[in-house]
Protein backbone atom coordinates (compact mmCIF):
# COMPACT_ATOMS: atom_id res chain seq x y z
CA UNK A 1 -16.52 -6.59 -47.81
CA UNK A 2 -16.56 -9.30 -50.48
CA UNK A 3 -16.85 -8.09 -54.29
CA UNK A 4 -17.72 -10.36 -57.07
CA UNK A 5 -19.12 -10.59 -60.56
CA UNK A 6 -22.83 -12.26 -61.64
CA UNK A 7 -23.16 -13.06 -64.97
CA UNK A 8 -26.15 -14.08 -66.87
CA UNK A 9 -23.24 -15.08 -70.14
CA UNK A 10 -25.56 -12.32 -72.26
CA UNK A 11 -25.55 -13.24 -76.02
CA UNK A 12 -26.31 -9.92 -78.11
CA UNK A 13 -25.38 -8.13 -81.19
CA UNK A 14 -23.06 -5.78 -81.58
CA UNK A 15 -24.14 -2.17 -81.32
CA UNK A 16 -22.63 -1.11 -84.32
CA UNK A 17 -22.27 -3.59 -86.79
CA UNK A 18 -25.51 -5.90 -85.50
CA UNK A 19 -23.36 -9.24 -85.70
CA UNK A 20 -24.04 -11.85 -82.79
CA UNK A 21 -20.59 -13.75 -81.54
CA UNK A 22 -21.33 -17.39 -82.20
CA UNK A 23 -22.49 -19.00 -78.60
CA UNK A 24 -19.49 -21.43 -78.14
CA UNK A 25 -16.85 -17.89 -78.43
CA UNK A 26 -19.06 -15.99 -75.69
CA UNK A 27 -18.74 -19.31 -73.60
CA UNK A 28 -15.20 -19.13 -74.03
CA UNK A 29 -15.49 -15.22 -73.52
CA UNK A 30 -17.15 -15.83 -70.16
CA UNK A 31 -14.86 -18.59 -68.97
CA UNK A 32 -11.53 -16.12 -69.62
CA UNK A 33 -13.55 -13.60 -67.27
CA UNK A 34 -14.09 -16.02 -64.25
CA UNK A 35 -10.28 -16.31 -64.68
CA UNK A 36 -9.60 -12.60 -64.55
CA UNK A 37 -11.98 -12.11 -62.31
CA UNK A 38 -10.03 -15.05 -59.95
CA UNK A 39 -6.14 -13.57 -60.93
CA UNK A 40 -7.04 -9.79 -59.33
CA UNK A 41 -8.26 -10.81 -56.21
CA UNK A 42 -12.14 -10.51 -56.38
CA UNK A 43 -13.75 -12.90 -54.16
CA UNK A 44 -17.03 -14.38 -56.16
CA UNK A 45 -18.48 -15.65 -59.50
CA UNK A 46 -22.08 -16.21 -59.96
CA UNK A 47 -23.33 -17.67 -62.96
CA UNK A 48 -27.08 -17.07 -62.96
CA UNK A 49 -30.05 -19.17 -64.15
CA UNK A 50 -32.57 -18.81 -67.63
CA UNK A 51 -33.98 -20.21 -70.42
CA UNK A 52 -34.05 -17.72 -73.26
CA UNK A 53 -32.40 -16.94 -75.68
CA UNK A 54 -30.85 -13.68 -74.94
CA UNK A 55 -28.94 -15.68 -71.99
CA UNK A 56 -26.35 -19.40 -72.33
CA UNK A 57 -27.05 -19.81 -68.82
CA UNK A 58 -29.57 -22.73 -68.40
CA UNK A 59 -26.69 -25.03 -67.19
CA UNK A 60 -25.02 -23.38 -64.17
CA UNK A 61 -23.43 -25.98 -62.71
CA UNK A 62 -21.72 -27.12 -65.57
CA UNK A 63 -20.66 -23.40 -66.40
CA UNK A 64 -19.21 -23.13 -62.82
CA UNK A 65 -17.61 -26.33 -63.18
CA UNK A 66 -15.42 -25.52 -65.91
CA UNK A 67 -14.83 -22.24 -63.74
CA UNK A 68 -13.41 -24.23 -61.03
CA UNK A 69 -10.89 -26.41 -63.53
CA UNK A 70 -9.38 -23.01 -64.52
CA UNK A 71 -9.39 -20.92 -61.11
CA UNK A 72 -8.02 -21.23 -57.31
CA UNK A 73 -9.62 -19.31 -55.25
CA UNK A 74 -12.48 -17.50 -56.05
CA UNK A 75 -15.92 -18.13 -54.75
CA UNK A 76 -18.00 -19.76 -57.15
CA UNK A 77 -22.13 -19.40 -57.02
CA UNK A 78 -25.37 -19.47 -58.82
CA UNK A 79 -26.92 -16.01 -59.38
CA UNK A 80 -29.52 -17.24 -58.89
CA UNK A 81 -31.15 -21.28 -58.90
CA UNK A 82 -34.62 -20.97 -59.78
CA UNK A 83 -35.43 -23.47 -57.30
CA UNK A 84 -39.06 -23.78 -57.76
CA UNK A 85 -38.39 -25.22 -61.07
CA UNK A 86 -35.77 -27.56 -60.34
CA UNK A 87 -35.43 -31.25 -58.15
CA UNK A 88 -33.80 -30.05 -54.78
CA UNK A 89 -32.19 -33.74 -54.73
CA UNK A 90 -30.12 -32.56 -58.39
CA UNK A 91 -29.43 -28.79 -57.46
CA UNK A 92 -27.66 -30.37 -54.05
CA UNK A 93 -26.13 -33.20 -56.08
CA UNK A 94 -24.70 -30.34 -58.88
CA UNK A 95 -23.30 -28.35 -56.55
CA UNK A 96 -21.83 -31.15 -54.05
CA UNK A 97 -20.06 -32.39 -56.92
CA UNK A 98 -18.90 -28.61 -58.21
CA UNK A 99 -17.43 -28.57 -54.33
CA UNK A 100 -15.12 -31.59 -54.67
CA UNK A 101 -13.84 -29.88 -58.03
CA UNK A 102 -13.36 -26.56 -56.66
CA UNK A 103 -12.43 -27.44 -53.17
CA UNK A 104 -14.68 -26.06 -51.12
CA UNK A 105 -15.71 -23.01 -53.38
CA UNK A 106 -19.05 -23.75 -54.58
CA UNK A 107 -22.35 -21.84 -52.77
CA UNK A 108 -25.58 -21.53 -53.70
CA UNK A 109 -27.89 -18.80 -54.48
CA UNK A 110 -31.56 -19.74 -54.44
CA UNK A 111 -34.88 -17.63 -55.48
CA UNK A 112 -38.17 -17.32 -57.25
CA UNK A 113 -36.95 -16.29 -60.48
CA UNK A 114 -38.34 -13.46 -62.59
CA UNK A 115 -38.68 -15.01 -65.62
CA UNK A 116 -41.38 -17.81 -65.72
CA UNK A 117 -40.01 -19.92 -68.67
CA UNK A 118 -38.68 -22.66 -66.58
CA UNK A 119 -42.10 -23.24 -65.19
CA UNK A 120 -44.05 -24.69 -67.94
CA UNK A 121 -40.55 -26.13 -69.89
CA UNK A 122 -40.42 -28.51 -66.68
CA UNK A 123 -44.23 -28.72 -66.56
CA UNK A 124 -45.02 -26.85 -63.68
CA UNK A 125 -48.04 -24.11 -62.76
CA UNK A 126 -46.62 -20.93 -62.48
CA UNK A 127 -50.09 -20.39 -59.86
CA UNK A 128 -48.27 -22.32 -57.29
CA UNK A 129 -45.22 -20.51 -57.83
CA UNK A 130 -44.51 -19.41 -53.97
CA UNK A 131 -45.65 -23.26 -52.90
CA UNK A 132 -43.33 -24.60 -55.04
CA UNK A 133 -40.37 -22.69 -53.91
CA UNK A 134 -41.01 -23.20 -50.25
CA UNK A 135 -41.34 -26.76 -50.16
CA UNK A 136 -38.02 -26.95 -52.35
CA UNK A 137 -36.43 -24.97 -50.15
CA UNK A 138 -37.11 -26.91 -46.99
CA UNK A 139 -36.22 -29.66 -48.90
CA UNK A 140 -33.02 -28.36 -49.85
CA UNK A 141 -31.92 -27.49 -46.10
CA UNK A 142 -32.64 -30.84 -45.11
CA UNK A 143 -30.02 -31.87 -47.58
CA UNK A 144 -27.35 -30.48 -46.37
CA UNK A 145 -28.33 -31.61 -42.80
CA UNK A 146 -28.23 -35.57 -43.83
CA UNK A 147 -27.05 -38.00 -45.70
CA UNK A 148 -30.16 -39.47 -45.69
CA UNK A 149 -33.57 -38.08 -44.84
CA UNK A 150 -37.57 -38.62 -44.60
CA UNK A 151 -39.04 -36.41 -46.09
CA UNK A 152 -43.31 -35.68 -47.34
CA UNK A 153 -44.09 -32.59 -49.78
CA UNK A 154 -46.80 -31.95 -52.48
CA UNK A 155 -44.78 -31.76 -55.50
CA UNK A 156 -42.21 -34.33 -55.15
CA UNK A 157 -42.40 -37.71 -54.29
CA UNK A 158 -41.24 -38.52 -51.26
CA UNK A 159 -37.93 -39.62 -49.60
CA UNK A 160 -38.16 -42.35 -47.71
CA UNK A 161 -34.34 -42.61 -46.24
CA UNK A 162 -32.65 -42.58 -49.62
CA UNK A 163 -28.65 -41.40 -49.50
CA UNK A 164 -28.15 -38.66 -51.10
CA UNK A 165 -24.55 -38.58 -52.61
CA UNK A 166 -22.22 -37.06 -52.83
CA UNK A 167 -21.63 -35.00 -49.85
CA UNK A 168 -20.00 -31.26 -50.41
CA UNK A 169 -16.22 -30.95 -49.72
CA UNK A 170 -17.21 -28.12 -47.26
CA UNK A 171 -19.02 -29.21 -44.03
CA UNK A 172 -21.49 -27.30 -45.33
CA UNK A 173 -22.21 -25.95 -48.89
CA UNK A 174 -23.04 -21.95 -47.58
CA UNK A 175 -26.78 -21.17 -48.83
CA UNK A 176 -28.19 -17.67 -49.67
CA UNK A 177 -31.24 -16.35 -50.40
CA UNK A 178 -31.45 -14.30 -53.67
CA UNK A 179 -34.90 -11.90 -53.07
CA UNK A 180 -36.28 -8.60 -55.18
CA UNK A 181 -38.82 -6.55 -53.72
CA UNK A 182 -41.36 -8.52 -52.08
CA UNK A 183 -41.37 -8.14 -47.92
CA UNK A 184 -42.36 -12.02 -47.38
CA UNK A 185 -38.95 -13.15 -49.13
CA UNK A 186 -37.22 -10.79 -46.66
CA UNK A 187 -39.40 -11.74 -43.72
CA UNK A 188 -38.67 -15.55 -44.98
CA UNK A 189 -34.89 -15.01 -45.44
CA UNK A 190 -34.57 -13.63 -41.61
CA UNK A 191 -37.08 -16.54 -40.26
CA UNK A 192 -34.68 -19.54 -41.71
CA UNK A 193 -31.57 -16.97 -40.71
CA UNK A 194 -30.20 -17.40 -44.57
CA UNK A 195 -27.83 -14.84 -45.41
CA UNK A 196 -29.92 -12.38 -48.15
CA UNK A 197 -28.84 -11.52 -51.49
CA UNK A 198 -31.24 -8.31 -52.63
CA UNK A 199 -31.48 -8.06 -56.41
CA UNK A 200 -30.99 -3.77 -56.89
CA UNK A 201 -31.42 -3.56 -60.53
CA UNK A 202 -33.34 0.02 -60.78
CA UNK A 203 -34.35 2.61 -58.43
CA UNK A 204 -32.28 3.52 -55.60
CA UNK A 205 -30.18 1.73 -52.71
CA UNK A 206 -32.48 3.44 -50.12
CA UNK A 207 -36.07 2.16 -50.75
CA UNK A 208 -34.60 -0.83 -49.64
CA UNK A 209 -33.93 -0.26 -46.40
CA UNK A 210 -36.88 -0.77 -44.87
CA UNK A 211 -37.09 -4.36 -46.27
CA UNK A 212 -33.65 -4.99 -44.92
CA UNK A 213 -35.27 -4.29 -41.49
CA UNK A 214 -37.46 -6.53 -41.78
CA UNK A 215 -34.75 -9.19 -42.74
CA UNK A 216 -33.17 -8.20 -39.65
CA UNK A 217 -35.40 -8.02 -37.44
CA UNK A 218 -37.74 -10.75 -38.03
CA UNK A 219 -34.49 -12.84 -37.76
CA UNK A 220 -33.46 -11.25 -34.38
CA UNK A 221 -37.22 -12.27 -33.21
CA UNK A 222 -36.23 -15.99 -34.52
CA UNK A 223 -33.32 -16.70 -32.14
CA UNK A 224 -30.62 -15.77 -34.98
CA UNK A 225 -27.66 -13.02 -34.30
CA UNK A 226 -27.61 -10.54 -36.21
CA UNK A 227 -23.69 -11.42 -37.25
CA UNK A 228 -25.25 -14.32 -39.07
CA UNK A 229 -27.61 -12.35 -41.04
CA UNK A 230 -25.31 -11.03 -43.67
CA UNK A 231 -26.59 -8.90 -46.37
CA UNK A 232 -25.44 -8.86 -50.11
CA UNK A 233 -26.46 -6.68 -52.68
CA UNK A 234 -26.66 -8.03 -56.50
CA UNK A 235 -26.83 -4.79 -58.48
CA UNK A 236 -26.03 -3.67 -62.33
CA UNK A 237 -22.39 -2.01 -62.60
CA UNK A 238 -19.15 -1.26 -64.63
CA UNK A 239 -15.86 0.34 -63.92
CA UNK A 240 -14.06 2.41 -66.91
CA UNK A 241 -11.86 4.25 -67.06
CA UNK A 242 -14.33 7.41 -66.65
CA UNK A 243 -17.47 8.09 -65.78
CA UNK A 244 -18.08 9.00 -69.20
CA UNK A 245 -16.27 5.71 -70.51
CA UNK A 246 -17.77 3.08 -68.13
CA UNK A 247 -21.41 4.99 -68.97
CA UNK A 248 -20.57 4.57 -72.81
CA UNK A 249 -19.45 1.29 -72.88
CA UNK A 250 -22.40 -0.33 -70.92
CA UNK A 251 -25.30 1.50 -72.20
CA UNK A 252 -25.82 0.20 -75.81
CA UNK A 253 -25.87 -3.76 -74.08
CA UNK A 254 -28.16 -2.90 -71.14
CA UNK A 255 -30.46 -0.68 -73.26
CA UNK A 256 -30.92 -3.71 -75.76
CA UNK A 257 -31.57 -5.92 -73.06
CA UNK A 258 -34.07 -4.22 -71.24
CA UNK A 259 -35.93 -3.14 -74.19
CA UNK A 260 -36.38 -6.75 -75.40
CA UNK A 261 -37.61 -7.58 -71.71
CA UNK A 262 -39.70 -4.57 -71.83
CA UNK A 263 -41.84 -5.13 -74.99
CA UNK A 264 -42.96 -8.83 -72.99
CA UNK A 265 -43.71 -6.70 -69.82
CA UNK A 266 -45.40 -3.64 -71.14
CA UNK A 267 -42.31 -1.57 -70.54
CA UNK A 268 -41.70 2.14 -72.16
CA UNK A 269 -38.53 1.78 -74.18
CA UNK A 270 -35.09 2.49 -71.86
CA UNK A 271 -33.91 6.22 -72.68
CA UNK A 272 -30.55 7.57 -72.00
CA UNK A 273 -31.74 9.69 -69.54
CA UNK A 274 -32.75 7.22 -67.86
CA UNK A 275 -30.09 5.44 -67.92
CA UNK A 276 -27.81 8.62 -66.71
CA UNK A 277 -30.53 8.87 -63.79
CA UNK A 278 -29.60 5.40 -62.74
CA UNK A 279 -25.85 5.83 -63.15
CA UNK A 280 -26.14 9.12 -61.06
CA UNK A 281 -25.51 9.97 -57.44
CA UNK A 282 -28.78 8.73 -56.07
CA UNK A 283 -29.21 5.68 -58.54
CA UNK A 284 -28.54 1.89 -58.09
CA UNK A 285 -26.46 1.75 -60.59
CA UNK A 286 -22.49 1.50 -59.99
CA UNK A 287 -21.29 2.50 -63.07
CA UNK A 288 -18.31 5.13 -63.55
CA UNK A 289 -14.69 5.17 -62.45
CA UNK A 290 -12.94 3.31 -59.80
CA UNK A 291 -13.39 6.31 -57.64
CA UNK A 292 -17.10 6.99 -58.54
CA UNK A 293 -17.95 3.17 -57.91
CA UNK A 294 -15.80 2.39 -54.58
CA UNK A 295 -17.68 5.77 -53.23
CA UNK A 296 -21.17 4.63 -54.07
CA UNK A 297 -20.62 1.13 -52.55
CA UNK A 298 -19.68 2.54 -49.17
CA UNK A 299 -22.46 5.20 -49.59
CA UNK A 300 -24.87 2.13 -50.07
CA UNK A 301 -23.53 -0.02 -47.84
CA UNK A 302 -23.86 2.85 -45.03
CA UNK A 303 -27.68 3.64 -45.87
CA UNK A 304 -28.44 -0.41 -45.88
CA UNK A 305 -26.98 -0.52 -42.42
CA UNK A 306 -23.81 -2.36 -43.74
CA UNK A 307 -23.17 -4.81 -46.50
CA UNK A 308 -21.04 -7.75 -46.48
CA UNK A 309 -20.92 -8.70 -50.46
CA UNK A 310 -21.34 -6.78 -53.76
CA UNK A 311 -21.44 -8.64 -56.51
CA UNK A 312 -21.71 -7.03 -60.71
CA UNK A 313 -23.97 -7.76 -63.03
CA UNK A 314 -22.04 -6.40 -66.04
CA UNK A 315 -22.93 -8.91 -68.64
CA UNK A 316 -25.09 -6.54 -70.85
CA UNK A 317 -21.65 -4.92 -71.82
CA UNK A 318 -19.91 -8.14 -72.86
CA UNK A 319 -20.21 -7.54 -76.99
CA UNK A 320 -17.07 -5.70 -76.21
CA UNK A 321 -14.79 -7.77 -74.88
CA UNK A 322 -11.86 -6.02 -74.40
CA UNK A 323 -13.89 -3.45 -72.24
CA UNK A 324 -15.06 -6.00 -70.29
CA UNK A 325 -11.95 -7.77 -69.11
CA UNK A 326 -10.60 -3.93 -68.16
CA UNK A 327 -13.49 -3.32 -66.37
CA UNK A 328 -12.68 -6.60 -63.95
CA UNK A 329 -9.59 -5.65 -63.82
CA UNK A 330 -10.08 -1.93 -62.30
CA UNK A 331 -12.93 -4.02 -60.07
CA UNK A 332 -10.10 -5.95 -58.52
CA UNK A 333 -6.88 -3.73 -58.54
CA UNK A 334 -8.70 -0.55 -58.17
CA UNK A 335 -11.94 -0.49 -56.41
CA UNK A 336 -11.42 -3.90 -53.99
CA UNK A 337 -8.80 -1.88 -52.16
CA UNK A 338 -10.58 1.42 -51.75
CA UNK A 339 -14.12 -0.52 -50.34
CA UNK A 340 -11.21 -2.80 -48.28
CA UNK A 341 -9.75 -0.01 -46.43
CA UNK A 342 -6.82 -0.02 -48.38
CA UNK A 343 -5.02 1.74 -51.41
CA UNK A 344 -5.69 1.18 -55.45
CA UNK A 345 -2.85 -0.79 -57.24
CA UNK A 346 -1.90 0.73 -60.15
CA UNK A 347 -3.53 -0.25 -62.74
CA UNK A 348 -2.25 -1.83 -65.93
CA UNK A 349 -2.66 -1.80 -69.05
């Protein structure tokens, strides 16, 4: 099982005094992570994709690119591309070129989005949102099938045999599909045989199931084996020290962030009981100690019919900083080896 880290580099004030770090320090902040996060042994970074202004990550690529000048062998991803917004042509271009500077590291996660922003910033109707990310996506394959291709859709002019440079270091650059709730991105995900990244951010691990059924089996019914329709599961988490400490440490960040969300969406403010629901046995949450965390991964990953890659979002908790490097570092020395089969390093401090 891979286990990785998605951050959206979260920009917030502290909970207690109500100061907000300058933007260039929680750049620098999120860089020193992606090098933790490489020297313990976890296997991915994502860097995700908005354009608000809670969040520094509008620029992925670049973010990921100074990633790869400062790590060796971790993974390094979007979390995800809001494709429908963006040129196909210049997401494959971005990442190609992140490839040859990480040496064969780079992927790509690719989805809908849920935030519209990006849709009329780039001038686009958020009615033909679905459309949009369809075409881009067939457009995108084709990419990584050619150097150059023909190609006819309805929001992009066409390509007419045009190179498309430069080419990836890997053979390949690995594509995933990042989806929420909705059964056509599963069904979609298992038609194309994409490997499926499931957004878990409330709720429980096994609602999902039956959508990961449907992943599976309408990709079964396409031609594809089953070993190539790998599931990963993007949900919010944090390892402390203790339950107690892991709980207290992420709370005030995730609480501020979803209530600023929720006022745009209609939302009743985030409680701590709520919050303690989600962080509890039957939640999606994995928050708590190594112990409590490694447990619910294998729990989920047995009721979603196996799981091939976790990856935390713990960004909400990055005001404090020195929590948040601990917290990657009990991800990778204590938790990795439990979910691997193996033993916990001890930890240090």
């Amino acid at each position: 099982m891979e286990i990785g880290i998605d951050s959206f580099a979260a920009i917030m004030p502290d909970s207690r005094t109500g100061k907000v770090p300058s933007a260039t320090d929680r750049m620098a902040d999120l860089l020193n992570e992606v090098e933790i996060a490489d020297r313990v042994g976890l296997d991915v970074f994502g860097i995700g994709e908005h354009h608000r202004a809670e969040f520094l990550d509008s620029a992925p690529a670049i973010i990921l690119a100074a990633a790869a000048a400062r790590t060796s062998r971790i993974r390094l991803t979007s979390a995800v591309t809001v494709l429908s917004a963006a040129d196909p042509v210049r997401v494959f271009q971005e990442f190609a070129t992140l490839d040859l500077i990480a040496k064969g590291r780079a992927e790509i996660v690719v989805g809908r989005g849920s935030f519209v922003e990006a849709f009329p910033l780039f001038g686009l109707d958020t009615r033909s949102y679905d459309d949009l990310f369809a075409e881009k996506l067939d457009l995108l394959l084709k990419l990584g099938e050619s150097n150059n291709i023909s190609w006819k859709g309805h929001f992009r002019p066409e390509l007419t045999g045009q190179g498309v440079f430069p080419r990836p270091h890997q053979p390949r650059l690995p594509l995933w599909l990042g989806v929420g709730g909705t059964p056509q991105s599963f069904a979609r995900a298992g038609e194309l045989g994409l490997p499926l990244m499931i957004a878990i951010i409330d709720g429980s691990f096994e609602r999902f199931r039956p959508l990961v059924d449907l992943y599976r089996e309408t990709g079964r019914r396409a031609g594809h084996s089953l070993e190539t329709l790998v599931v990963g599961i993007h949900a919010m988490g944090f390892v402390g020290e203790t339950d107690t400490a892991a709980s207290d440490d992420f709370f005030p960040g995730w609480a501020h962030i979803t209530a600023t969300i929720g006022r745009e969406r209609g939302w009743s403010p985030p409680t701590r009981q709520q919050f303690d629901i989600l962080t509890g046995t039957e939640g999606a949450f994995l928050v708590g100690s190594p112990a409590t965390v490694a447990a619910k991964m294998l729990r989920a990953s047995e009721v979603l019919g196996g799981v091939s890659r976790f990856t935390f979002q713990m960004s909400t908790a990055s005001v404090n900083t020195s929590s948040m490097k601990r917290s990657i570092e009990l991800l990778g020395k204590d938790v990795a080896p439990i979910v691997r089969g193996g033993s916990p390093r001890k930890a240090t401090h």
